[in-house]
Protein backbone atom coordinates (compact mmCIF):
# COMPACT_ATOMS: atom_id res chain seq x y z
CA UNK A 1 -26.25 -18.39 -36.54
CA UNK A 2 -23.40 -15.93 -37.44
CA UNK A 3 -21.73 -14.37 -34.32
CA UNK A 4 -19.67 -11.27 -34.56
CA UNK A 5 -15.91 -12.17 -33.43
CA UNK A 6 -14.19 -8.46 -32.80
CA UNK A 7 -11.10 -10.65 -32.13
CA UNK A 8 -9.30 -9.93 -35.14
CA UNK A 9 -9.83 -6.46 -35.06
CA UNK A 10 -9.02 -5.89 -31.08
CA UNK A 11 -5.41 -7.68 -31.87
CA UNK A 12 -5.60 -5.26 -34.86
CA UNK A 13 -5.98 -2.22 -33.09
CA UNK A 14 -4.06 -3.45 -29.84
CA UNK A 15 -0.58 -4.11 -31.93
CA UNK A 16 -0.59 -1.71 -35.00
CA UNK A 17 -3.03 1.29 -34.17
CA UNK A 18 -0.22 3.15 -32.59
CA UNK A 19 1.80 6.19 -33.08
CA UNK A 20 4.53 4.47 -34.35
CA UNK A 21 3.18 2.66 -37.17
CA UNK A 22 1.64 6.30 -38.00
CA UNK A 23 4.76 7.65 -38.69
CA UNK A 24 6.21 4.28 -40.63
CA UNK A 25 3.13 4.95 -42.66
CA UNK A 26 3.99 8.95 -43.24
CA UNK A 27 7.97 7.96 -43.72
CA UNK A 28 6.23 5.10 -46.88
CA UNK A 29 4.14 7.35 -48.30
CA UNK A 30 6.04 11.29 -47.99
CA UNK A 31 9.51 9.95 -48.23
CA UNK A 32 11.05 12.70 -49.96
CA UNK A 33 8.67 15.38 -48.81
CA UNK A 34 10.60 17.81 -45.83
CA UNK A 35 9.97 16.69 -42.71
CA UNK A 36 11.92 19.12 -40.91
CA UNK A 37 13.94 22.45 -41.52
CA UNK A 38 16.23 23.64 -38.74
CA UNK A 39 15.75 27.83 -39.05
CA UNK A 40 19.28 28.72 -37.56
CA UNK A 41 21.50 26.23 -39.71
CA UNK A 42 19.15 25.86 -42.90
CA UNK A 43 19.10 22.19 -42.70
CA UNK A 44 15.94 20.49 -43.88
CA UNK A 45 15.61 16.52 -43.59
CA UNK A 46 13.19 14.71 -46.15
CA UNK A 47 11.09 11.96 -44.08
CA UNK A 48 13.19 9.35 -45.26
CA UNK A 49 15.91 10.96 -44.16
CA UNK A 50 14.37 11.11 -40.58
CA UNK A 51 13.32 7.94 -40.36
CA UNK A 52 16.69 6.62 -41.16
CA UNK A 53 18.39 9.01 -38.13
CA UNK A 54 15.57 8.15 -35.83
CA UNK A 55 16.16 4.46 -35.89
CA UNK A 56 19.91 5.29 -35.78
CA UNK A 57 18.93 7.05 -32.46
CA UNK A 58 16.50 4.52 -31.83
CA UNK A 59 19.30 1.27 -32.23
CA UNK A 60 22.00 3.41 -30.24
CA UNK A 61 19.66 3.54 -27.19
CA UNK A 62 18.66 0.10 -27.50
CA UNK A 63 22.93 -0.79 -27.79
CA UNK A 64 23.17 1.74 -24.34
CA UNK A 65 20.48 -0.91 -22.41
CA UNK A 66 17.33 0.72 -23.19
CA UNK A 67 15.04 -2.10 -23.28
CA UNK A 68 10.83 -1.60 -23.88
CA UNK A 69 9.47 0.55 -21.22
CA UNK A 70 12.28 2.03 -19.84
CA UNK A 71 12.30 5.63 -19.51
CA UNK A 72 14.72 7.99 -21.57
CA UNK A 73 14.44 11.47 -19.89
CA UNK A 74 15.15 14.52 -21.81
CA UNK A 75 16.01 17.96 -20.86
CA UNK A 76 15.83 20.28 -24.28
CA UNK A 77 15.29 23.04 -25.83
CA UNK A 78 12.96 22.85 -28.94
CA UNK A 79 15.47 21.51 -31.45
CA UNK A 80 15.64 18.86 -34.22
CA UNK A 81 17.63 16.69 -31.73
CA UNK A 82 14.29 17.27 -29.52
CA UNK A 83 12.26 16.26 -32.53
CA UNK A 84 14.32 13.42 -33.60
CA UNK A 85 13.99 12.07 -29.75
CA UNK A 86 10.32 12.04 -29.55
CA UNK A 87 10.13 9.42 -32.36
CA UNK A 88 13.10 7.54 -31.15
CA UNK A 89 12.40 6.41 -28.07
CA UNK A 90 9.19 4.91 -29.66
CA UNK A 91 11.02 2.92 -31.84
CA UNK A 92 13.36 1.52 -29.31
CA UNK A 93 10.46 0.67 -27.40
CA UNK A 94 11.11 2.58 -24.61
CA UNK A 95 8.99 6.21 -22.68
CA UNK A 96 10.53 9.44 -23.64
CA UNK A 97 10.16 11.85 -21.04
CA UNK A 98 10.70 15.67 -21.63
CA UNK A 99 11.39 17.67 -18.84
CA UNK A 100 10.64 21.93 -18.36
CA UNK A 101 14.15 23.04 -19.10
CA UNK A 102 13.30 25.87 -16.26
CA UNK A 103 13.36 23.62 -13.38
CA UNK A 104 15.76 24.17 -9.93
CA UNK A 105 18.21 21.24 -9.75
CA UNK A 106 16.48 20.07 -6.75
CA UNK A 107 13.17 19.43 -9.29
CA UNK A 108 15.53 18.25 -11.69
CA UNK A 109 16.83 15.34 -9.25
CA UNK A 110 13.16 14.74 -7.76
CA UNK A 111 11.77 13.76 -11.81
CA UNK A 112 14.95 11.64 -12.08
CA UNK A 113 14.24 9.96 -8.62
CA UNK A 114 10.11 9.49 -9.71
CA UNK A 115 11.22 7.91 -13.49
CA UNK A 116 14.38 6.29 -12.68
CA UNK A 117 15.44 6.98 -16.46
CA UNK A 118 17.89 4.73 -18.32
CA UNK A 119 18.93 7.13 -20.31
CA UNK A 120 18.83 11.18 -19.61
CA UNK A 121 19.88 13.54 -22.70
CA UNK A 122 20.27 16.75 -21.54
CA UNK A 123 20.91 20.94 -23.88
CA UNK A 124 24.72 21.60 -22.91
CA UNK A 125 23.59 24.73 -22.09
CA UNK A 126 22.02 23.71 -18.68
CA UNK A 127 24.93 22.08 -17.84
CA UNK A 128 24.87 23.88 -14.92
CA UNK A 129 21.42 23.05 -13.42
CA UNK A 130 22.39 18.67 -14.87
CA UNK A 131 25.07 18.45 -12.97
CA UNK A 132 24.13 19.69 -9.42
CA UNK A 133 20.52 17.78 -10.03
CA UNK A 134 22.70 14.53 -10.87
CA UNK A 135 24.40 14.90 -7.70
CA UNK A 136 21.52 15.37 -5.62
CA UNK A 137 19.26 12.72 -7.17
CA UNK A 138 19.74 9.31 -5.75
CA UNK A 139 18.85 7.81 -9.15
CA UNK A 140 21.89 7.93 -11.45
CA UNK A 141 21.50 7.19 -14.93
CA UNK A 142 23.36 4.84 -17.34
CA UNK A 143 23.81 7.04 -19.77
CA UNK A 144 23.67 10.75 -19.92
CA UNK A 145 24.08 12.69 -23.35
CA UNK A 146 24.50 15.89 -23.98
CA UNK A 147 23.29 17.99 -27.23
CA UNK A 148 24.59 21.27 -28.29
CA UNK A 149 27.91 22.57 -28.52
CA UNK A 150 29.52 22.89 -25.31
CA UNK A 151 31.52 20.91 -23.40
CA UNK A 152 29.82 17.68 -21.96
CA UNK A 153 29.75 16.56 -18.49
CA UNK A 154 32.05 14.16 -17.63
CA UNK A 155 31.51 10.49 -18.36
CA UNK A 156 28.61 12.20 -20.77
CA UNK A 157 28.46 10.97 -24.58
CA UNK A 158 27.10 13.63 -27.42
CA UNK A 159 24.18 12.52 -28.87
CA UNK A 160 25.64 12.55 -32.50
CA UNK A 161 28.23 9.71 -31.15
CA UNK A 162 24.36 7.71 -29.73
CA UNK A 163 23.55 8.25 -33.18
CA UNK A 164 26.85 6.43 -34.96
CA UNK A 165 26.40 3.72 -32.49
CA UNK A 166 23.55 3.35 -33.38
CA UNK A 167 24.28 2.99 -37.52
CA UNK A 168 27.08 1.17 -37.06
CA UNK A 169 24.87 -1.73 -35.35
CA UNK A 170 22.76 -1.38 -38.28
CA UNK A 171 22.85 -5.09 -39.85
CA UNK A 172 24.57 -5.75 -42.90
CA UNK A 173 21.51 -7.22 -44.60
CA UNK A 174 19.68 -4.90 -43.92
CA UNK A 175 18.17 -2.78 -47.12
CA UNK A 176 18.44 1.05 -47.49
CA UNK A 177 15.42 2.18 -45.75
CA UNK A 178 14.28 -0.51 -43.80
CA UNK A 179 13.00 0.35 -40.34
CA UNK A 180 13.97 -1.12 -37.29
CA UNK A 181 11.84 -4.45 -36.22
CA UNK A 182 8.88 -3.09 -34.11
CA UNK A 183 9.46 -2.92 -30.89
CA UNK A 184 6.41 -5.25 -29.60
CA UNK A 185 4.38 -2.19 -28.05
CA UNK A 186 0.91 -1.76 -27.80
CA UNK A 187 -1.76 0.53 -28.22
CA UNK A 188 -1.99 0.89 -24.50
CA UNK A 189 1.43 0.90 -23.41
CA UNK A 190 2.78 4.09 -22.07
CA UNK A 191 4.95 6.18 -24.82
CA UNK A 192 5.37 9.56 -23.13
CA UNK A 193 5.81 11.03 -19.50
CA UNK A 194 5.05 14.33 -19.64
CA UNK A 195 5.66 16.59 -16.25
CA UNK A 196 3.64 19.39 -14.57
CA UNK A 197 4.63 21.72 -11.99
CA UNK A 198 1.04 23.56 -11.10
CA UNK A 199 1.28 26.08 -8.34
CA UNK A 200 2.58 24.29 -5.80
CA UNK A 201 4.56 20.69 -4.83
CA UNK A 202 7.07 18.65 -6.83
CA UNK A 203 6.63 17.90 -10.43
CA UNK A 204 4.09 15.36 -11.48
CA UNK A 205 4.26 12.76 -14.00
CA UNK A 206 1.51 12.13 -16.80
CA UNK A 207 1.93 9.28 -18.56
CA UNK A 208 0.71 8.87 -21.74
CA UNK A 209 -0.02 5.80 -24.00
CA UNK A 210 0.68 5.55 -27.66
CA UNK A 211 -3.52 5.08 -28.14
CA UNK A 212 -3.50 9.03 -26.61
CA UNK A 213 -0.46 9.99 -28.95
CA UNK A 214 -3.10 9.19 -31.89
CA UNK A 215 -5.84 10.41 -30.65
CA UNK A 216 -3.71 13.77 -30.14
CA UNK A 217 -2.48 14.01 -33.52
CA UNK A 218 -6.37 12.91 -35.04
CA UNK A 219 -7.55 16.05 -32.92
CA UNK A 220 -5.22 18.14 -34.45
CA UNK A 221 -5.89 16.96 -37.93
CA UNK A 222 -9.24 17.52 -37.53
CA UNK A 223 -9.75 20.61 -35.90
CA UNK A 224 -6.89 23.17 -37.98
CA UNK A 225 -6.91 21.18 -40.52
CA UNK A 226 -3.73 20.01 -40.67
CA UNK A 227 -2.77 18.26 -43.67
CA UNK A 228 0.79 17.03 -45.68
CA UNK A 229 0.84 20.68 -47.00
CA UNK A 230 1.42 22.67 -44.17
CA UNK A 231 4.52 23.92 -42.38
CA UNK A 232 3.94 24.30 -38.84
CA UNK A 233 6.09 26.58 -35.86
CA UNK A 234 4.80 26.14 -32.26
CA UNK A 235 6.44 29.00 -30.33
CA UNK A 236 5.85 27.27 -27.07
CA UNK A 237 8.50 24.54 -25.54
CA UNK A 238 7.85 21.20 -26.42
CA UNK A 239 7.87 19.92 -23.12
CA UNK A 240 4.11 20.96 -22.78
CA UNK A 241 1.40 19.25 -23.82
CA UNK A 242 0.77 22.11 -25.76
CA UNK A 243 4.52 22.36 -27.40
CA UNK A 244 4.43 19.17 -28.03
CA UNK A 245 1.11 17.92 -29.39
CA UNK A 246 -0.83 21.51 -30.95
CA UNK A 247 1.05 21.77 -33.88
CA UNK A 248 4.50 20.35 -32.66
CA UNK A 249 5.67 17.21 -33.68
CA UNK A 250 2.77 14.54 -32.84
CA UNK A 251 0.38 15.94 -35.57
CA UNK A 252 3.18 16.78 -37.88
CA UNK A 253 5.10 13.54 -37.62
CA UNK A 254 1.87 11.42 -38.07
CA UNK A 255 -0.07 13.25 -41.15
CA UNK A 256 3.54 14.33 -43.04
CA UNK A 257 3.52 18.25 -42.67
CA UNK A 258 6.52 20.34 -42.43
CA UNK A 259 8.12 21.10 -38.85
CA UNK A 260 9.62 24.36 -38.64
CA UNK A 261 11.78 24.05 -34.35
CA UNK A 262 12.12 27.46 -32.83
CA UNK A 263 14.65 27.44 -30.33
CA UNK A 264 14.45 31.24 -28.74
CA UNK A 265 11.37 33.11 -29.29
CA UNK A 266 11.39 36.44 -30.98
CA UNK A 267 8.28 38.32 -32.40
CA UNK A 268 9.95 39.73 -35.20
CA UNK A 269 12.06 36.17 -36.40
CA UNK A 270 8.83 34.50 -36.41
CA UNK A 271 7.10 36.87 -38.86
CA UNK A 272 9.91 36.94 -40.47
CA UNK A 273 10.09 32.59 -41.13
CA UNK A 274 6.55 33.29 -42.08
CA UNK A 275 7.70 33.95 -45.42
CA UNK A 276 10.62 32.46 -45.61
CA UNK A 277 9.16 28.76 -44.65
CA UNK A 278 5.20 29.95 -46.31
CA UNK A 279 4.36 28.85 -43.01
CA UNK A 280 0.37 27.56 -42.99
CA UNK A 281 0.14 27.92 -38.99
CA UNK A 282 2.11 29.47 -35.80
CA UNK A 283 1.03 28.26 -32.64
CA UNK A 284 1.28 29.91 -29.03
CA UNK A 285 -0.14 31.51 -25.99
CA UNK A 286 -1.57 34.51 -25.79
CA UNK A 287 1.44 36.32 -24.93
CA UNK A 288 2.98 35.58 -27.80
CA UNK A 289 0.39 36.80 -30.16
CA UNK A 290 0.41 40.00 -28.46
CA UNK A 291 4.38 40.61 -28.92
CA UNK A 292 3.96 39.39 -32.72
CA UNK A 293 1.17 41.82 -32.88
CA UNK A 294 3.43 44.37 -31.87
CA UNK A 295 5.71 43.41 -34.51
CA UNK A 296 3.66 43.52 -37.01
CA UNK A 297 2.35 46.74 -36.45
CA UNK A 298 5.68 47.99 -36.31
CA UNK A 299 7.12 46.45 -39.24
CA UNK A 300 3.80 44.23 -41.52
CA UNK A 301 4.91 41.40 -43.50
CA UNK A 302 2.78 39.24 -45.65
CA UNK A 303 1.45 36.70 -43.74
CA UNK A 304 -0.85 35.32 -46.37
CA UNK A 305 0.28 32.11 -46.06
CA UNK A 306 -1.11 31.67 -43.00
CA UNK A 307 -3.88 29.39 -42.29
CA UNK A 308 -4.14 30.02 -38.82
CA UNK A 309 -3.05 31.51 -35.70
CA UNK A 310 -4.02 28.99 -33.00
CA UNK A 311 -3.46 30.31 -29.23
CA UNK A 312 -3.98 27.98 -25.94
CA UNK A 313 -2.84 28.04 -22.60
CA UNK A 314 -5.00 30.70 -21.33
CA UNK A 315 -8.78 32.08 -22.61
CA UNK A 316 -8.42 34.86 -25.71
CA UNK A 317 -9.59 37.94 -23.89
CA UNK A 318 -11.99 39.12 -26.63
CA UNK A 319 -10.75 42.45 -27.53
CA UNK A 320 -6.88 40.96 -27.90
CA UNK A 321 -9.21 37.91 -30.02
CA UNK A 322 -10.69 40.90 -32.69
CA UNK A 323 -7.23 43.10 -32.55
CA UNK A 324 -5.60 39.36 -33.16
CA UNK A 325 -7.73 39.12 -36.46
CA UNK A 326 -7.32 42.38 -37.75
CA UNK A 327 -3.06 43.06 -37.40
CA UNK A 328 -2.31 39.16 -37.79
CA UNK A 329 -5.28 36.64 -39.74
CA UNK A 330 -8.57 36.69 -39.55
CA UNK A 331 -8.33 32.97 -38.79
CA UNK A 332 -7.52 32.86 -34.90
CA UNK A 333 -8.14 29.75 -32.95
CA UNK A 334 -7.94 28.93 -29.17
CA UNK A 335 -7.86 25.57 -27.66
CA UNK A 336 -8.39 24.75 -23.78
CA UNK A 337 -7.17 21.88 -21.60
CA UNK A 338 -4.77 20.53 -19.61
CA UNK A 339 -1.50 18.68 -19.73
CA UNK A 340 -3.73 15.55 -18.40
CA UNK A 341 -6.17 15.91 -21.34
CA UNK A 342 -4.71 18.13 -24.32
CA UNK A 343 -7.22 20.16 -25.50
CA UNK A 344 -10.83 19.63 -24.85
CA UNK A 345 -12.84 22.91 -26.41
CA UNK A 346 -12.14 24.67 -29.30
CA UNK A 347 -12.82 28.29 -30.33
CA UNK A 348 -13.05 28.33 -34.50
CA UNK A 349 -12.97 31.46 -36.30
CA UNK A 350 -16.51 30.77 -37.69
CA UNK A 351 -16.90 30.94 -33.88
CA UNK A 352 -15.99 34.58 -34.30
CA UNK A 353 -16.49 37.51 -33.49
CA UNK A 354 -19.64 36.12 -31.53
CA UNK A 355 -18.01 33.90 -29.19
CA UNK A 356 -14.82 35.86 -28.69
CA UNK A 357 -13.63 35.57 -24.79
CA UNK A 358 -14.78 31.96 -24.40
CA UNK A 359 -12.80 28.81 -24.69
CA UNK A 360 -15.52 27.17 -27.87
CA UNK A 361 -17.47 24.19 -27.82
CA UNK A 362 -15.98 20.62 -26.63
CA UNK A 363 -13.93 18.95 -29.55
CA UNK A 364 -15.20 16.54 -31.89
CA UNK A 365 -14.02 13.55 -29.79
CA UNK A 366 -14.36 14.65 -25.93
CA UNK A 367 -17.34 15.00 -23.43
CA UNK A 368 -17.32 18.49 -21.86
CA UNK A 369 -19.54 19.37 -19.02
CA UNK A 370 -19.43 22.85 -16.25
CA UNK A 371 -21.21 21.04 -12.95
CA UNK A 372 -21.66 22.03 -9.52
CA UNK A 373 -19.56 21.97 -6.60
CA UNK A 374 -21.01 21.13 -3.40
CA UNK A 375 -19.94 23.04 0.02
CA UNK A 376 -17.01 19.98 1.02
CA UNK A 377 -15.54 21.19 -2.72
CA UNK A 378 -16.41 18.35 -4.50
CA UNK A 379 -18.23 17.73 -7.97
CA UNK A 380 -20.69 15.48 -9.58
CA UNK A 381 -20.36 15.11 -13.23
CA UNK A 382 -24.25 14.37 -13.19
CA UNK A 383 -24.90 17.19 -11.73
CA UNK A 384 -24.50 20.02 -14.68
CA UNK A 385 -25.13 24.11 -14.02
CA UNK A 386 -27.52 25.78 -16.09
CA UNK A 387 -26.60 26.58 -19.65
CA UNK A 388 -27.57 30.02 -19.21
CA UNK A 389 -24.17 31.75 -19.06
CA UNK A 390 -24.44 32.77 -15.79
CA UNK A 391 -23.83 30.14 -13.33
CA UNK A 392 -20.57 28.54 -12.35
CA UNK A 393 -19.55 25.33 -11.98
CA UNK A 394 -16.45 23.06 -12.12
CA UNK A 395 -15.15 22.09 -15.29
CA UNK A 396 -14.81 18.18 -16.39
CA UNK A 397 -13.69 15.83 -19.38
CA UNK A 398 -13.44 12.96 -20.35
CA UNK A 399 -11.65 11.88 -23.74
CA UNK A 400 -9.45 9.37 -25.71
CA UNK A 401 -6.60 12.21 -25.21
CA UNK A 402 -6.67 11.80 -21.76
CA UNK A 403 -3.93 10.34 -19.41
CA UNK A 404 -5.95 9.03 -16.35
CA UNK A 405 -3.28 8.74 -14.14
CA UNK A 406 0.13 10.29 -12.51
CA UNK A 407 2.53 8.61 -12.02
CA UNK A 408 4.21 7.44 -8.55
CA UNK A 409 2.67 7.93 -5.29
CA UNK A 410 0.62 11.17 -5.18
CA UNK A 411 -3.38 11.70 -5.19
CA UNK A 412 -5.27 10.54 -8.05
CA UNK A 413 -8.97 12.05 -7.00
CA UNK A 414 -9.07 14.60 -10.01
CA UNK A 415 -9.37 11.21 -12.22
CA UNK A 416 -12.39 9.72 -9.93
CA UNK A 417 -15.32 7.88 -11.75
CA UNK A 418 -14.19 8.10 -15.37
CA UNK A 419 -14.18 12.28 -15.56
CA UNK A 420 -10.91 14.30 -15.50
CA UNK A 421 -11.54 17.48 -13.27
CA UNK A 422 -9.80 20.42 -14.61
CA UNK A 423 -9.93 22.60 -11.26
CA UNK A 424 -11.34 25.62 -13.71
CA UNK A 425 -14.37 27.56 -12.74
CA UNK A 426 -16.99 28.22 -16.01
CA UNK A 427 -20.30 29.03 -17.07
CA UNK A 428 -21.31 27.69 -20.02
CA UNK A 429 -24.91 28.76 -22.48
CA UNK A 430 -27.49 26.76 -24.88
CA UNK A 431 -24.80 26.22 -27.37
CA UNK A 432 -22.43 24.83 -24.74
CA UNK A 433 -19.78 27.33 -25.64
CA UNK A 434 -17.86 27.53 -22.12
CA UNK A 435 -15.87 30.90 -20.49
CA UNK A 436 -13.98 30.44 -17.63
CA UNK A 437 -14.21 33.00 -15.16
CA UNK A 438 -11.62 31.39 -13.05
CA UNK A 439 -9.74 28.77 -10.46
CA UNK A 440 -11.74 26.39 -8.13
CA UNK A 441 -8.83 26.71 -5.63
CA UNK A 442 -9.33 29.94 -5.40
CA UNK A 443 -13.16 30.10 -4.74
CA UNK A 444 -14.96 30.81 -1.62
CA UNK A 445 -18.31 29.74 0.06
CA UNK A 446 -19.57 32.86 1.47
CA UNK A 447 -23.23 32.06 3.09
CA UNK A 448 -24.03 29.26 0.90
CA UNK A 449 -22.93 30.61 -2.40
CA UNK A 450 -20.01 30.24 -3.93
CA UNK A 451 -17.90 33.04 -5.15
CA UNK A 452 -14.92 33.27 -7.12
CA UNK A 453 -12.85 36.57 -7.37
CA UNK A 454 -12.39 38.14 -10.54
CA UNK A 455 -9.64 36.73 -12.95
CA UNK A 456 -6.43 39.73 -13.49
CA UNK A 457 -4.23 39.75 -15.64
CA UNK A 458 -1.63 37.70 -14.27
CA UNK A 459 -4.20 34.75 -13.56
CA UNK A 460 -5.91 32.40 -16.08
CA UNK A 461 -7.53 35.51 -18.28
CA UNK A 462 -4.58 37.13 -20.38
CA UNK A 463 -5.93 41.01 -20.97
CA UNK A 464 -3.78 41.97 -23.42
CA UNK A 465 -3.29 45.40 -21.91
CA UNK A 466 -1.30 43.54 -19.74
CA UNK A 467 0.35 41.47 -21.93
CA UNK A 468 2.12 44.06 -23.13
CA UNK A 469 3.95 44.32 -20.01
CA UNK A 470 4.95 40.65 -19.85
CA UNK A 471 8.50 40.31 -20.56
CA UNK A 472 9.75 37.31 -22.06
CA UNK A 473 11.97 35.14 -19.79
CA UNK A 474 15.27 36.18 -18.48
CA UNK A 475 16.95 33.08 -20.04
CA UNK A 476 15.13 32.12 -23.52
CA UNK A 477 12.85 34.95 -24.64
CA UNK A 478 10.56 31.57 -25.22
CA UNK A 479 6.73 31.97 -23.40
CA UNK A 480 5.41 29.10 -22.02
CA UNK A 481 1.72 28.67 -21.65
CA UNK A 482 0.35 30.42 -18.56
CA UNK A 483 -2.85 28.85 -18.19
CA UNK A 484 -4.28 25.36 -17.94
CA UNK A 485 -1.48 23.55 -20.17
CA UNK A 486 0.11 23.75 -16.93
């Protein structure tokens, strides 16, 4: 009697369904499509051209000590160098780990301390901010490198010299556009460290396995659709989940689209690339549809290259939603989730203008549920609210995106029982379509009921009245999320 072995397939799946052999794949297959075209310099890199600078990258790391599983930290600005990174330290086997290029030294020192990185590349122009967090921390890396163009720290190397290390170890037999050996990773090793601030306490680590890298970049593909066609520009930093994953290099890297790095946000430049690049879809938070709004307004282009306009972060307020699709594309999407779990619900615009103001339906892969809270605070995902619109209830997830874990020693209840809990407040109706109305921290119990105050424009509901007040920050002009991809 015949008796399935899945065998075969699990060491299959375990040692070749990861991220890395995605983008092997994509480098095979697209080799002299453009990868990647740098707006400021002009410079556009075919994928076989990238592959052969990220194993460059990837041997000069691996010739610095990096050895598989050892963390390579990375404090950047959205740049090729950024881009180039994110595949390296895959292929070297090791967990590249970006870092908000905002943070106080002090936060700086504590992620070095929690990751004890190898290797930590660093944007010359926080030199500043690298060196006082490198004396504080008591973990000192091996190697630091700096990118950009001013001065390194002392004892730092520039990443272009990691890079000729790295070809100059490059065997002699070795054929023009032969990768580097694979690294022996698995699906379910950890490939990313991604770090979250919140509201309050020390940043938090979220690893990420290479399994959740494809499931990212599948989600992505599926949802826009994203396909070897498009051009994509995220206008968020690539340190988010967001930046990194809606638009930003995962999907691109893994189906063969075009990336299109945006260093410094500004309304007008993007519109402007639209053309230039025939962009096929801009990512961002609200905030930064309302400024290229704005800009349109004052000065249209032709944007009908555009295949979307997808926004996450924080809920479309619906009014902004319908201004969005008249001034910009009629095709606006929002997605909703967490650094922990990507995305989880998605808001098409068939979903329009009907279900404008909530955060969609749960995506094609994920369970999505609103359930209630009991009076100690705590919530059973058995236990769902009424899909009538009207009652509130905690969201949770659960999904092949997720990372279930932090990292080092701080509480892990939000991951309890299989179910990520997001800490957002929602209702949600027949058609499962959920709106969040607000934070569970900052609910109340008020004689057995509980009440959450109203959302305002400078919580998790962007009106975009007041976005045009927000002013872009001090340093970059580049918006980060403000809402869940915290």
């Amino acid at each position: 009697m015949y008796t399935y072995d899945p065998a075969p397939f699990r060491e299959w799946f375990e040692r070749d369904f990861t991220y890395l052999a995605g983008f092997r794949r994509t480098v095979r297959r697209f080799g002299r499509r453009t990868a990647m075209v740098d707006p400021d310099t002009g410079v556009a890199e075919t994928y076989a051209e990238l592959g052969d600078r990220v194993d460059a990258l990837a041997r000069g790391l691996r010739a610095a000590g990096v050895r598989p599983g050892d963390v390579v930290t990375h404090q950047l600005y959205n740049s090729a160098d950024f881009a180039r990174l994110y595949l390296a330290t895959q292929a070297a086997g090791a967990v590249g780990s970006p870092v908000n290029f905002r943070l106080a030294a002090g936060e700086v020192a504590h992620v070095l301390d929690d990751s004890l990185p190898r290797v930590f590349v660093y944007d010359t122009e926080l030199t500043a901010t690298v060196r006082d967090a490198l004396e504080i921390a008591t973990h000192r890396p091996e190697l630091v490198v700096a990118s950009g163009g001013d001065d390194p720290l002392p004892g730092a190397v520039r990443i272009a010299e990691l890079e000729r290390t790295g070809v100059d170890a490059r065997p002699a037999d070795a054929a023009p556009g032969d990768p580097l050996p694979d690294p022996g990773r698995t699906a379910y090793d950890e490939t990313t460290r991604l770090y979250i601030s919140g509201t309050t306490g020390l940043p938090k680590g979220v690893p990420l396995n290479s399994m959740v890298e494809v499931f990212s970049a599948h989600d992505v593909i599926m949802h826009f659709p994203l396909g070897p066609e498009d051009r994509t520009l995220n206008m968020t930093p690539w340190f988010h989940r967001g930046g990194l994953y809606s638009g930003g290099p995962n999907p691109v890297f893994y189906v063969g689209a075009g990336l299109v790095p945006l260093r410094t946000f500004d309304p007008h430049r993007v519109l402007d690339l639209v053309g230039e690049h025939g962009l096929t879809y801009l990512i961002g938070a609200p905030t930064n549809l309302e400024m290229l709004a704005r800009a349109q307004a004052d000065r249209p282009r032709d944007l009908s290259s555009l295949r979307g306009i997808v926004t996450m972060g924080a809920p479309l307020e619906r009014e902004a939603c319908l201004r969005y699709q008249q001034v910009l594309t009629p095709r606006i999407f929002n997605g909703y989730g967490t650094t922990e779990t990507f995305w989880n619900t998605f808001l098409r615009p068939d979903d329009l203008p009907e279900h404008a103001g909530s955060a969609g339906r749960a995506c094609t892969d994920d369970d999505v549920r609103v359930v209630r809270i009991d009076d100690a605070g705590h919530s059973d995902p058995d236990s769902v609210v009424a899909r009538d619109g009207t009652e509130v209830g905690e969201v949770v997830v659960r999904s092949p995106k997720c990372g279930y874990a932090y990292s080092g020693d701080v509480d892990q209840s939000r991951f309890a029982g299989g179910w990520v809990r997001l800490g957002d407040l929602a209702t949600w109706d027949s058609d499962e379509f959920v709106t969040i109305v607000g934070r569970k921290d900052d609910m109340l119990v008020s004689g057995g009921e509980n009440v959450h105050p109203p959302l305002t424009a400078t919580g998790k509901k962007i009106h975009y009245k007041a976005a045009e007040q927000a002013a872009d920050d001090d340093a970059r002009g580049l918006f980060e999320p403000t809402g869940a991809h915290r």
